[in-house]
PDB file of N, CA and C in Angstrom:
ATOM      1  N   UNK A   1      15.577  12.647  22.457  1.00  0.00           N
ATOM      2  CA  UNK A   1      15.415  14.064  22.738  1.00  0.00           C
ATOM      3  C   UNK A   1      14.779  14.205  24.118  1.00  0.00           C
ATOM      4  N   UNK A   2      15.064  14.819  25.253  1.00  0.00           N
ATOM      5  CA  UNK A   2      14.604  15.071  26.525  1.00  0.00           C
ATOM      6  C   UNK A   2      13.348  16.375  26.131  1.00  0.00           C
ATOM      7  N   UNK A   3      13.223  16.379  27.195  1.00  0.00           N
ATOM      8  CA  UNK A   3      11.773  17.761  27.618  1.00  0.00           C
ATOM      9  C   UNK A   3      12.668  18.576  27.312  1.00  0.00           C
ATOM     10  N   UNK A   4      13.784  19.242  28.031  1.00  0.00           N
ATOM     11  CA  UNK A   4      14.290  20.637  27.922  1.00  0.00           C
ATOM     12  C   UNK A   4      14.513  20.834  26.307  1.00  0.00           C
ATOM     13  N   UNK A   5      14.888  19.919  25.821  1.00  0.00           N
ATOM     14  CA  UNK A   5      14.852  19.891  24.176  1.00  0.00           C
ATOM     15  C   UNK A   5      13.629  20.153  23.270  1.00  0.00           C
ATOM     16  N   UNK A   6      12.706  19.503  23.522  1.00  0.00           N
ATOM     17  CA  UNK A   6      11.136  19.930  23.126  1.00  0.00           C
ATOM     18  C   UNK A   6      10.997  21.138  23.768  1.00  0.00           C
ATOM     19  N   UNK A   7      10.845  21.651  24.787  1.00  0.00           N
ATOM     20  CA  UNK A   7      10.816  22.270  25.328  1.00  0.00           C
ATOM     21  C   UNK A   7      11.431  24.018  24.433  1.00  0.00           C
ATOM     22  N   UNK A   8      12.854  23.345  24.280  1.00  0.00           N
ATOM     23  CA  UNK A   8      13.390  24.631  23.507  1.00  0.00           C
ATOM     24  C   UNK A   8      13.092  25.325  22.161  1.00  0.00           C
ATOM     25  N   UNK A   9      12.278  24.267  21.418  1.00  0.00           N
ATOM     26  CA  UNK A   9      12.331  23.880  19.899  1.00  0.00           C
ATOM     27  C   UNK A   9      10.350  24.191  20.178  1.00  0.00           C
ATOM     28  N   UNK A  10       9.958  24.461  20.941  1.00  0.00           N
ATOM     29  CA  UNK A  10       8.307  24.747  20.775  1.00  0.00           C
ATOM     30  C   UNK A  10       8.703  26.166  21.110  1.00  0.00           C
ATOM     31  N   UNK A  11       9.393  27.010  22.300  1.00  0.00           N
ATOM     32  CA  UNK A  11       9.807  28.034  22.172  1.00  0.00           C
ATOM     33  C   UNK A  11      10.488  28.830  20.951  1.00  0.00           C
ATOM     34  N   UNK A  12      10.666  28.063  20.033  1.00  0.00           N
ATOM     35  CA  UNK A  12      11.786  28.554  19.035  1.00  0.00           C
ATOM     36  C   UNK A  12      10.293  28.521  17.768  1.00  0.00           C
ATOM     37  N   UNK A  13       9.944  27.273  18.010  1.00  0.00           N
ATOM     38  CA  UNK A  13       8.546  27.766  16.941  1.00  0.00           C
ATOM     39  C   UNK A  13       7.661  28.482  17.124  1.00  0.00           C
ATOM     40  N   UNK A  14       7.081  28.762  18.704  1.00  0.00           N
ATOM     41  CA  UNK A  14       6.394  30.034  18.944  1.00  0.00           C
ATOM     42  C   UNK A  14       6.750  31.393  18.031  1.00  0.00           C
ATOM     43  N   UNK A  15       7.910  31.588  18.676  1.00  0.00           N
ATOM     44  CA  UNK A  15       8.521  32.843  18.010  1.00  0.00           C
ATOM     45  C   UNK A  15       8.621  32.867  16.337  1.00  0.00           C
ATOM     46  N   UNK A  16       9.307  32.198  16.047  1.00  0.00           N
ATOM     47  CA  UNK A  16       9.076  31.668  14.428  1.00  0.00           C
ATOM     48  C   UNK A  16       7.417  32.374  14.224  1.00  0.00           C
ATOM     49  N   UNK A  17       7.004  31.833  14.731  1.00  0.00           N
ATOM     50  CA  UNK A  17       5.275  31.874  14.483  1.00  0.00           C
ATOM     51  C   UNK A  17       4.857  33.556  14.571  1.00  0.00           C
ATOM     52  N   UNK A  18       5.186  33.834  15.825  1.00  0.00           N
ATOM     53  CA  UNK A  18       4.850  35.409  15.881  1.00  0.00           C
ATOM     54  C   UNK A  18       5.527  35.963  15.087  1.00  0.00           C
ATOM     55  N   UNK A  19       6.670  36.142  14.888  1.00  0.00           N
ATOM     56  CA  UNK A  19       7.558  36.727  13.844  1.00  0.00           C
ATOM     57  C   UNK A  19       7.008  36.972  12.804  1.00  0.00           C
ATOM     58  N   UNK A  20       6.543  36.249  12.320  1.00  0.00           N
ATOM     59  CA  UNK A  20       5.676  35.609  10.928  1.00  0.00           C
ATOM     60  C   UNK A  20       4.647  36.623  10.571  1.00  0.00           C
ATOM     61  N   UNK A  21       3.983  36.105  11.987  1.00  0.00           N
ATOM     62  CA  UNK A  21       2.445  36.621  11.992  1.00  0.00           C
ATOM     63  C   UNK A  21       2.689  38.066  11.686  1.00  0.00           C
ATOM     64  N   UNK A  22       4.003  38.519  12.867  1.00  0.00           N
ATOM     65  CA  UNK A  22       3.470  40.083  12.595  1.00  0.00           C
ATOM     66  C   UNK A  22       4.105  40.340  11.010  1.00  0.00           C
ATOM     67  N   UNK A  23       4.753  39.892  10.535  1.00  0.00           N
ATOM     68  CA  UNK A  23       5.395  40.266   9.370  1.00  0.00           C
ATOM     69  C   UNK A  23       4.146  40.164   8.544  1.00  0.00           C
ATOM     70  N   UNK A  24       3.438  39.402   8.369  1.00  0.00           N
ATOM     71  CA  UNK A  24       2.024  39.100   7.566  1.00  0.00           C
ATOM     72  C   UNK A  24       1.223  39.809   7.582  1.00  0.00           C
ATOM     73  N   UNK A  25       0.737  40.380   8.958  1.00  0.00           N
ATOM     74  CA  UNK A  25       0.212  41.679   9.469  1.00  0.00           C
ATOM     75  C   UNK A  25       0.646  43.066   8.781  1.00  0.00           C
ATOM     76  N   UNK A  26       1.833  42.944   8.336  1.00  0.00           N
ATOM     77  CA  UNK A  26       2.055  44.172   8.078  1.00  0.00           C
ATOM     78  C   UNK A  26       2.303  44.423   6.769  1.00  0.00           C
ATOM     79  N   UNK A  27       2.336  43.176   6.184  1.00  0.00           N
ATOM     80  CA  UNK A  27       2.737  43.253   4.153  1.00  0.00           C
ATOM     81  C   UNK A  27       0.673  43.590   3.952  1.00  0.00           C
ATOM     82  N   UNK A  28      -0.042  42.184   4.397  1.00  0.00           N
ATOM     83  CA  UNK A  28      -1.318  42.479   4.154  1.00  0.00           C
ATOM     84  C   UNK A  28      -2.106  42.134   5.364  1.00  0.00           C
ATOM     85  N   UNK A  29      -2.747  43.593   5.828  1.00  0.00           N
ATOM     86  CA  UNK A  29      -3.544  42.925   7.062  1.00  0.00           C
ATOM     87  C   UNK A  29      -4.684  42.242   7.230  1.00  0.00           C
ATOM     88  N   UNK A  30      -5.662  42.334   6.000  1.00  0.00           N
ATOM     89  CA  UNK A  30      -6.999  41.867   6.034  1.00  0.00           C
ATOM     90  C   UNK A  30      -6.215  40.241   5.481  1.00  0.00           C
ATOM     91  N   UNK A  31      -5.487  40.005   4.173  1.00  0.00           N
ATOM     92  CA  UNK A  31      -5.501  38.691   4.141  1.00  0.00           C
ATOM     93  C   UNK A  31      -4.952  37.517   5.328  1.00  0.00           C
ATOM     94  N   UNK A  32      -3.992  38.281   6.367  1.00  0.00           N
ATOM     95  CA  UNK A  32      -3.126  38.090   7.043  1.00  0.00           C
ATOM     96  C   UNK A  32      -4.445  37.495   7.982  1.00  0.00           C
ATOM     97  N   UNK A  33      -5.245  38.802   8.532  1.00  0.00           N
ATOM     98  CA  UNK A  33      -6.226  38.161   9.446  1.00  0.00           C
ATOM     99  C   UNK A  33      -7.036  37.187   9.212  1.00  0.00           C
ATOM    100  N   UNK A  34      -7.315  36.985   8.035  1.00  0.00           N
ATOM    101  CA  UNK A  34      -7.917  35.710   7.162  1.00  0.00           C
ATOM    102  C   UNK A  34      -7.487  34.508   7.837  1.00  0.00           C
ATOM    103  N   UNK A  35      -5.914  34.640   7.013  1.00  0.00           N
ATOM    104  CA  UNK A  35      -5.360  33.229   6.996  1.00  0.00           C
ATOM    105  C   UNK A  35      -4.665  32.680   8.620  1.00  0.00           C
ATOM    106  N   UNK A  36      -4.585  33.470   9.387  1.00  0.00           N
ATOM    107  CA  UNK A  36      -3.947  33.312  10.950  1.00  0.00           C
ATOM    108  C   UNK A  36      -5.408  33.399  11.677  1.00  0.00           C
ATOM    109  N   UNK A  37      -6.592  33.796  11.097  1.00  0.00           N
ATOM    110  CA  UNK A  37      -8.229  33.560  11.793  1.00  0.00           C
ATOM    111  C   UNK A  37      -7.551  34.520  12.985  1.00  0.00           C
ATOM    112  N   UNK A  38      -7.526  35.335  12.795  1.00  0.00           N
ATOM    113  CA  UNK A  38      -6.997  36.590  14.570  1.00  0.00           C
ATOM    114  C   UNK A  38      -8.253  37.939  14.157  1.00  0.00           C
ATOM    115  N   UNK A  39      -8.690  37.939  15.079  1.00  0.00           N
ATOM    116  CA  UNK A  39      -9.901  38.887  15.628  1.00  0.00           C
ATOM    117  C   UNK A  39      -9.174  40.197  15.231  1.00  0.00           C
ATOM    118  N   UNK A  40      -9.798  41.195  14.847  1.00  0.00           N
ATOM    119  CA  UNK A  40      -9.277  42.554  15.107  1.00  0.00           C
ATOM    120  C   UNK A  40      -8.311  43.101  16.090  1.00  0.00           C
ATOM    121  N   UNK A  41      -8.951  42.753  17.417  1.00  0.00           N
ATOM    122  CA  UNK A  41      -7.774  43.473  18.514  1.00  0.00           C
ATOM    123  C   UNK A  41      -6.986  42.206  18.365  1.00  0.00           C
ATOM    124  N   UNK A  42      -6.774  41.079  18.198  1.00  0.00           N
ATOM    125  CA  UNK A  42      -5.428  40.419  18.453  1.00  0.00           C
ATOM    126  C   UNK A  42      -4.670  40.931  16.967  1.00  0.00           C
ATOM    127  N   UNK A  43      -5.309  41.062  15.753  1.00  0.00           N
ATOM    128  CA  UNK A  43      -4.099  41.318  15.144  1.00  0.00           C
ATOM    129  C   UNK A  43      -3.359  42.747  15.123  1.00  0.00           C
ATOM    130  N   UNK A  44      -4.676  43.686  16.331  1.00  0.00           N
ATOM    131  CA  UNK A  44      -3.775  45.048  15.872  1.00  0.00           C
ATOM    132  C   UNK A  44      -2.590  45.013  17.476  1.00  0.00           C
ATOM    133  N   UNK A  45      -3.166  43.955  18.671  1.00  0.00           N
ATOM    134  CA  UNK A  45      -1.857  43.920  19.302  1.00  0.00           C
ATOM    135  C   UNK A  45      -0.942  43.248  18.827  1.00  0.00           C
ATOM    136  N   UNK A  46      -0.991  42.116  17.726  1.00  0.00           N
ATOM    137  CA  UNK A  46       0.339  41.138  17.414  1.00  0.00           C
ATOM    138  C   UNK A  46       1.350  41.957  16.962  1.00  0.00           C
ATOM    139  N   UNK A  47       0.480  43.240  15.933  1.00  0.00           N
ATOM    140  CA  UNK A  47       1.628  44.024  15.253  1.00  0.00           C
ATOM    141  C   UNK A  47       2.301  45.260  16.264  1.00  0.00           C
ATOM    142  N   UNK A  48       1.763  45.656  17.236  1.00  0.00           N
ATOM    143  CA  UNK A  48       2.082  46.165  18.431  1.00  0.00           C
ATOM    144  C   UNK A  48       2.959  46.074  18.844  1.00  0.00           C
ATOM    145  N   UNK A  49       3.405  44.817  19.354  1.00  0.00           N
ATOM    146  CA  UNK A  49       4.322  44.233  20.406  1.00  0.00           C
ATOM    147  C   UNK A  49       6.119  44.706  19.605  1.00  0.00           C
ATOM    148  N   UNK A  50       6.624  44.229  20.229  1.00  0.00           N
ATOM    149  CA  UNK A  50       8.357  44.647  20.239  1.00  0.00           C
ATOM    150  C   UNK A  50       8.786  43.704  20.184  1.00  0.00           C
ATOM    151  N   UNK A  51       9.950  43.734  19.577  1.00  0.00           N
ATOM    152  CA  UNK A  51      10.521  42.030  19.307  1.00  0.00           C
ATOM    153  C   UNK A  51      10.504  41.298  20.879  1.00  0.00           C
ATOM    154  N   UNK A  52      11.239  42.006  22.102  1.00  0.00           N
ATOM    155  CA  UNK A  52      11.243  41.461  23.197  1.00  0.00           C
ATOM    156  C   UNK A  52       9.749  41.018  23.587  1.00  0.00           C
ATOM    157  N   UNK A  53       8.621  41.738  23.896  1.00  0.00           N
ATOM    158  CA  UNK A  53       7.722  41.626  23.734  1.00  0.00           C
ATOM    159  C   UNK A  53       7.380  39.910  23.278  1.00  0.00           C
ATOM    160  N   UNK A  54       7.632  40.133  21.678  1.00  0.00           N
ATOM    161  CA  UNK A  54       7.256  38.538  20.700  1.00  0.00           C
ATOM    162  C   UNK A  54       8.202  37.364  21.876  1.00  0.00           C
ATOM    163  N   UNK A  55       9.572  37.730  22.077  1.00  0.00           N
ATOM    164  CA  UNK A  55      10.074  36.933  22.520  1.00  0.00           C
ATOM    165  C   UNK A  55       9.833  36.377  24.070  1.00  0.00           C
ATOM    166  N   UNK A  56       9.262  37.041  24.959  1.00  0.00           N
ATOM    167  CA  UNK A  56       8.664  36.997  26.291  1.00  0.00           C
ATOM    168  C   UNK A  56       7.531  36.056  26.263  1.00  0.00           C
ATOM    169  N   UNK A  57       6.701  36.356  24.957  1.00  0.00           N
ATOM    170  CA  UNK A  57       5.469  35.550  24.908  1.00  0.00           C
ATOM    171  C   UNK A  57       5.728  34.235  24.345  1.00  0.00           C
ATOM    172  N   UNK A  58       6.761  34.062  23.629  1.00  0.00           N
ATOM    173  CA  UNK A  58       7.069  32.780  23.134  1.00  0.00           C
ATOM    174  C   UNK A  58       7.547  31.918  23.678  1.00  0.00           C
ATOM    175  N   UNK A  59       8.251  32.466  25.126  1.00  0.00           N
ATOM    176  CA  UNK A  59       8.895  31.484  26.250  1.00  0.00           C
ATOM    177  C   UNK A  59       7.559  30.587  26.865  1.00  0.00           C
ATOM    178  N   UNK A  60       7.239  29.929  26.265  1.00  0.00           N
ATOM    179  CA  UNK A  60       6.079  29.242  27.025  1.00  0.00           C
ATOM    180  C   UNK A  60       6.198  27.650  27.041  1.00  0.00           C
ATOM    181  N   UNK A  61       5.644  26.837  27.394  1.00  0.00           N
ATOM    182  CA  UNK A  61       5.733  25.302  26.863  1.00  0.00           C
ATOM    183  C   UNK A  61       4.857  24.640  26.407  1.00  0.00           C
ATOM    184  N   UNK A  62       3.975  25.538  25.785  1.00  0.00           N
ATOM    185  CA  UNK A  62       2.512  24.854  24.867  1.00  0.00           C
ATOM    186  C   UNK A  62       3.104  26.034  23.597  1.00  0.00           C
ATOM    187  N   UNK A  63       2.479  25.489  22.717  1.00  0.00           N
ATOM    188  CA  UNK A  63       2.406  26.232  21.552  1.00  0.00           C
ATOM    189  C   UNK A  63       1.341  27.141  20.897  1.00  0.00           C
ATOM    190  N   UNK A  64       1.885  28.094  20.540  1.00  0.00           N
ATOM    191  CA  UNK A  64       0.766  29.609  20.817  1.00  0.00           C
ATOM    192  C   UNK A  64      -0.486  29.334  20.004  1.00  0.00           C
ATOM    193  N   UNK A  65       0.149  28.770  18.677  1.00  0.00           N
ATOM    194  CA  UNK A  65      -1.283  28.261  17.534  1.00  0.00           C
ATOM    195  C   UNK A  65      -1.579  26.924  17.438  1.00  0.00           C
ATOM    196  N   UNK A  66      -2.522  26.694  16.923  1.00  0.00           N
ATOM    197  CA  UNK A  66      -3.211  25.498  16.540  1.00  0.00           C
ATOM    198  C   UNK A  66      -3.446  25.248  15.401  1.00  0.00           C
ATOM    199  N   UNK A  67      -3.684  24.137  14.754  1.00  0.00           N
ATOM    200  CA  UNK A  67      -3.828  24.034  13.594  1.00  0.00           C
ATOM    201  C   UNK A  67      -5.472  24.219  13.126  1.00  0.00           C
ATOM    202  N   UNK A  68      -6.026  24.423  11.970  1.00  0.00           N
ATOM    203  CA  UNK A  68      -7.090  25.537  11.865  1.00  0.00           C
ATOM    204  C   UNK A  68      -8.100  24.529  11.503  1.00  0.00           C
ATOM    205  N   UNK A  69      -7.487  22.622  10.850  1.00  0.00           N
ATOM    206  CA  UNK A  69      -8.331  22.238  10.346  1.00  0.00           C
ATOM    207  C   UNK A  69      -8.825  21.361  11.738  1.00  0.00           C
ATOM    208  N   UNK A  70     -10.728  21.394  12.423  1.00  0.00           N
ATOM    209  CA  UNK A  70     -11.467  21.270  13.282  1.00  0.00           C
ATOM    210  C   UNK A  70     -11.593  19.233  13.180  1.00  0.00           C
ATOM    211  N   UNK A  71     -11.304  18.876  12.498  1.00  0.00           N
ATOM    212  CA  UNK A  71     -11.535  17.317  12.274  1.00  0.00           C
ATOM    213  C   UNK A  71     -10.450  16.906  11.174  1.00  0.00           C
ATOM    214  N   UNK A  72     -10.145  15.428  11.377  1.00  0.00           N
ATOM    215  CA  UNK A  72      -9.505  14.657  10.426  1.00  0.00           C
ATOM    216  C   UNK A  72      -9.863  14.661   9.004  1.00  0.00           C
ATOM    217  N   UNK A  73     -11.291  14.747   9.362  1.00  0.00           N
ATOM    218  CA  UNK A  73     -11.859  14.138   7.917  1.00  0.00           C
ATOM    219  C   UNK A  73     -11.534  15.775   6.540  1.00  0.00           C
ATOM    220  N   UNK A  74     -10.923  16.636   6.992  1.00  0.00           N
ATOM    221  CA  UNK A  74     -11.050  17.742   6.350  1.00  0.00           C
ATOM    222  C   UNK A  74      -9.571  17.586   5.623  1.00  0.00           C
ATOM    223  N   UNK A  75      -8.308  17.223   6.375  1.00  0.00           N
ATOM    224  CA  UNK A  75      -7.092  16.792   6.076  1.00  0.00           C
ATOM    225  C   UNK A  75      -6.906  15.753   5.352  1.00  0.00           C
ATOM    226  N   UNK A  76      -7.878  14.945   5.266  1.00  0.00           N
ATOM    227  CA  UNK A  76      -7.839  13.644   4.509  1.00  0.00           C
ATOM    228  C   UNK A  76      -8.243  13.869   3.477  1.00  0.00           C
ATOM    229  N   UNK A  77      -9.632  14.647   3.099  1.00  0.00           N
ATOM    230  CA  UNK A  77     -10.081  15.359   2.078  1.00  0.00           C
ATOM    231  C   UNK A  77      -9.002  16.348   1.061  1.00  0.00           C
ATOM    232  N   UNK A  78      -7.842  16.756   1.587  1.00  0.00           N
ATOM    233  CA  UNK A  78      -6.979  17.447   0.902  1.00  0.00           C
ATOM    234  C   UNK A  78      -5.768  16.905   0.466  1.00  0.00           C
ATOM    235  N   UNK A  79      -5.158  15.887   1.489  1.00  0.00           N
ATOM    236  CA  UNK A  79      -4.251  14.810   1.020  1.00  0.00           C
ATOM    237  C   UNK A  79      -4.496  13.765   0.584  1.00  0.00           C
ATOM    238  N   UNK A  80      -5.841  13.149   0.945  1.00  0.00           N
ATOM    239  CA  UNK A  80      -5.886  11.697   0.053  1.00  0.00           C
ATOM    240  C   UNK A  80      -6.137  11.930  -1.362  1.00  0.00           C
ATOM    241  N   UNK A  81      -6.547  13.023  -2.016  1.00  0.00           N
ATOM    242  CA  UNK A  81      -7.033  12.982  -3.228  1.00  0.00           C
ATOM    243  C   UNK A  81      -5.846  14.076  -4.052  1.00  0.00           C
ATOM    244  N   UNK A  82      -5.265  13.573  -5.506  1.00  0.00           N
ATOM    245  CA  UNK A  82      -4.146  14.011  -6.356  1.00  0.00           C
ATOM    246  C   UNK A  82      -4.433  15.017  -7.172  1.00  0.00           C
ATOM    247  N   UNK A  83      -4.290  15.888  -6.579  1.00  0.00           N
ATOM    248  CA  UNK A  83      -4.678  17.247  -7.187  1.00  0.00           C
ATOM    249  C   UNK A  83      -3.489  17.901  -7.345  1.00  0.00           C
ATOM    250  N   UNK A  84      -3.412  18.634  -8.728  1.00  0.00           N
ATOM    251  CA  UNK A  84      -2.129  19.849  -8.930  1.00  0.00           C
ATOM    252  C   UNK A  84      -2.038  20.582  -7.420  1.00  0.00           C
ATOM    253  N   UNK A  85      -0.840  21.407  -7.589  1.00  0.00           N
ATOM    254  CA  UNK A  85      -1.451  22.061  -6.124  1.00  0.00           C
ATOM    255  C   UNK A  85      -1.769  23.444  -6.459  1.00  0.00           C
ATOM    256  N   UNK A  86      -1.940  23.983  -7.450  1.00  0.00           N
ATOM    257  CA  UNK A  86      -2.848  25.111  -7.245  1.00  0.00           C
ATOM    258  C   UNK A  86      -4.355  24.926  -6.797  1.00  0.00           C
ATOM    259  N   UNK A  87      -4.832  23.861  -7.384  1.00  0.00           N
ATOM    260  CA  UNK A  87      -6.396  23.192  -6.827  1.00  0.00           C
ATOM    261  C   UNK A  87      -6.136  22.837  -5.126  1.00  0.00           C
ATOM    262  N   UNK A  88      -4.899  22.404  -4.508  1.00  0.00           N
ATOM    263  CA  UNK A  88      -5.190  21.793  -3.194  1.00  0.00           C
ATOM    264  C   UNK A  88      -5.249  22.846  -2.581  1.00  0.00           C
ATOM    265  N   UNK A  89      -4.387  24.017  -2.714  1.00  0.00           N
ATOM    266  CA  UNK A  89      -4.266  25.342  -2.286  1.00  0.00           C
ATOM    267  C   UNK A  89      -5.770  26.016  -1.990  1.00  0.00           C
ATOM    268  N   UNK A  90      -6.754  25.755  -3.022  1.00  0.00           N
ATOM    269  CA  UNK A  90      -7.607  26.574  -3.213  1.00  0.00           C
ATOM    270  C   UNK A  90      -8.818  25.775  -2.760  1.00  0.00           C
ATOM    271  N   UNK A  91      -8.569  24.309  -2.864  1.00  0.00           N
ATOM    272  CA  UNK A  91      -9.459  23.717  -1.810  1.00  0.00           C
ATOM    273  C   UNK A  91      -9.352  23.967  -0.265  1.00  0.00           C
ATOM    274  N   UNK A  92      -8.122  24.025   0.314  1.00  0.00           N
ATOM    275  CA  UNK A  92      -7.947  24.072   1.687  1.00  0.00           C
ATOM    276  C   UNK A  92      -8.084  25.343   1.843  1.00  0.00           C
ATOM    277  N   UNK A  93      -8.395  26.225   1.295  1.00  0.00           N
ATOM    278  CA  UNK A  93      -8.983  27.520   1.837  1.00  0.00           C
ATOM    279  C   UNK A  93     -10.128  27.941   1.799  1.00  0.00           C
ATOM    280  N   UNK A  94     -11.251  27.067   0.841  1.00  0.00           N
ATOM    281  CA  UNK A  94     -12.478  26.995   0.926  1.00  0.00           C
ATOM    282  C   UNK A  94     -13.120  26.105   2.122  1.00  0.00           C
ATOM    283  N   UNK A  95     -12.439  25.331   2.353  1.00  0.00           N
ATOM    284  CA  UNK A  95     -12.488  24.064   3.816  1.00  0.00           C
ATOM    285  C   UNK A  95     -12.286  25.265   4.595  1.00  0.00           C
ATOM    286  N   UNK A  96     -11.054  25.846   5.013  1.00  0.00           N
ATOM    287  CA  UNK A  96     -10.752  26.100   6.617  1.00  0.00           C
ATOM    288  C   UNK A  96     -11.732  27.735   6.356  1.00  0.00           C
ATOM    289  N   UNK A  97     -12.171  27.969   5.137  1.00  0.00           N
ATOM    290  CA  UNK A  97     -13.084  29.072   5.526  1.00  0.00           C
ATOM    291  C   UNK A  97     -14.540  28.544   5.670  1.00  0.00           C
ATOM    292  N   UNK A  98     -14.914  27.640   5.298  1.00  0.00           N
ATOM    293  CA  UNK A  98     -16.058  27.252   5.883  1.00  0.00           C
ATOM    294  C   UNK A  98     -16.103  26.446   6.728  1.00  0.00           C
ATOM    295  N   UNK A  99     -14.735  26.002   7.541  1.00  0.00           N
ATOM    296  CA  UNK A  99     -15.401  25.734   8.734  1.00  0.00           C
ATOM    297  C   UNK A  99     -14.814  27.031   9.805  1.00  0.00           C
ATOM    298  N   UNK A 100     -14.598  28.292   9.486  1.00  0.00           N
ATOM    299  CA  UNK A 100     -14.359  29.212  10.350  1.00  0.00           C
ATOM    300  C   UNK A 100     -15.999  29.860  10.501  1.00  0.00           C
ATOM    301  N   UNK A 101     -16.496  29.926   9.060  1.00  0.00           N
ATOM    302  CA  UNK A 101     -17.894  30.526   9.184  1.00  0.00           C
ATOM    303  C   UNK A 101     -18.705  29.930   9.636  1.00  0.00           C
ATOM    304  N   UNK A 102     -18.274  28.229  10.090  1.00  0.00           N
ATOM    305  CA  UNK A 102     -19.421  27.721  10.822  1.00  0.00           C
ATOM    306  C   UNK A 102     -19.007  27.777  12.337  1.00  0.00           C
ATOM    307  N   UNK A 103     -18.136  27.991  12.862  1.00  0.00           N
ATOM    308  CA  UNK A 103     -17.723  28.243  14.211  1.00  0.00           C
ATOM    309  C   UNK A 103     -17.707  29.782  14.592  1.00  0.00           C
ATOM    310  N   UNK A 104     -18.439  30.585  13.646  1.00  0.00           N
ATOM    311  CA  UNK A 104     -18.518  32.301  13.772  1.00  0.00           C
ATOM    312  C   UNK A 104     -19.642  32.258  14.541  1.00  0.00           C
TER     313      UNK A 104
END
């Protein structure tokens, strides 16, 4: 796979991503802001914007989000150990909310 290929396919998940977001934004906004960790004014501009808009911002070559968990050891904590997944579900949201409240 070359750069222009990565390249196209991080653009294509950006958008994917915003798409998302604002769709999430708009079924539920408080859980939405929860689970995407977006400040007040970013989630009331995400739902703002215009599809062109989403798509302008997604032309980029880094990727717009990050992943939420701050260390390894938090991912390992959720996959190394065999849990149904309603429990992994409900562990990894007690993790990535306490480590959001410790970076508040």
């Amino acid at each position: 796979m070359n750069i222009e290929e990565l390249l196209e396919e991080i653009q294509d998940t950006n958008l994917t991503y915003l798409l998302l977001a604002q769709r999430l934004l708009k079924e539920d906004y408080a859980a939405a802001q929860f689970r995407l960790k977006l400040t007040d004014d970013m989630a009331k501009l995400l739902m703002s914007l215009s599809t062109r808009q989403l798509s302008r911002l997604a032309r980029t070559n880094q990727f717009l989000f990050r992943l939420c968990f701050d260390n390894a050891d938090q991912v390992q904590k959720i996959v190394g150990e065999k849990r149904d997944s309603a429990m992994m579900q409900t562990h990894a949201s007690l993790l990535m909310s306490r480590a959001a409240a410790a970076n508040a």
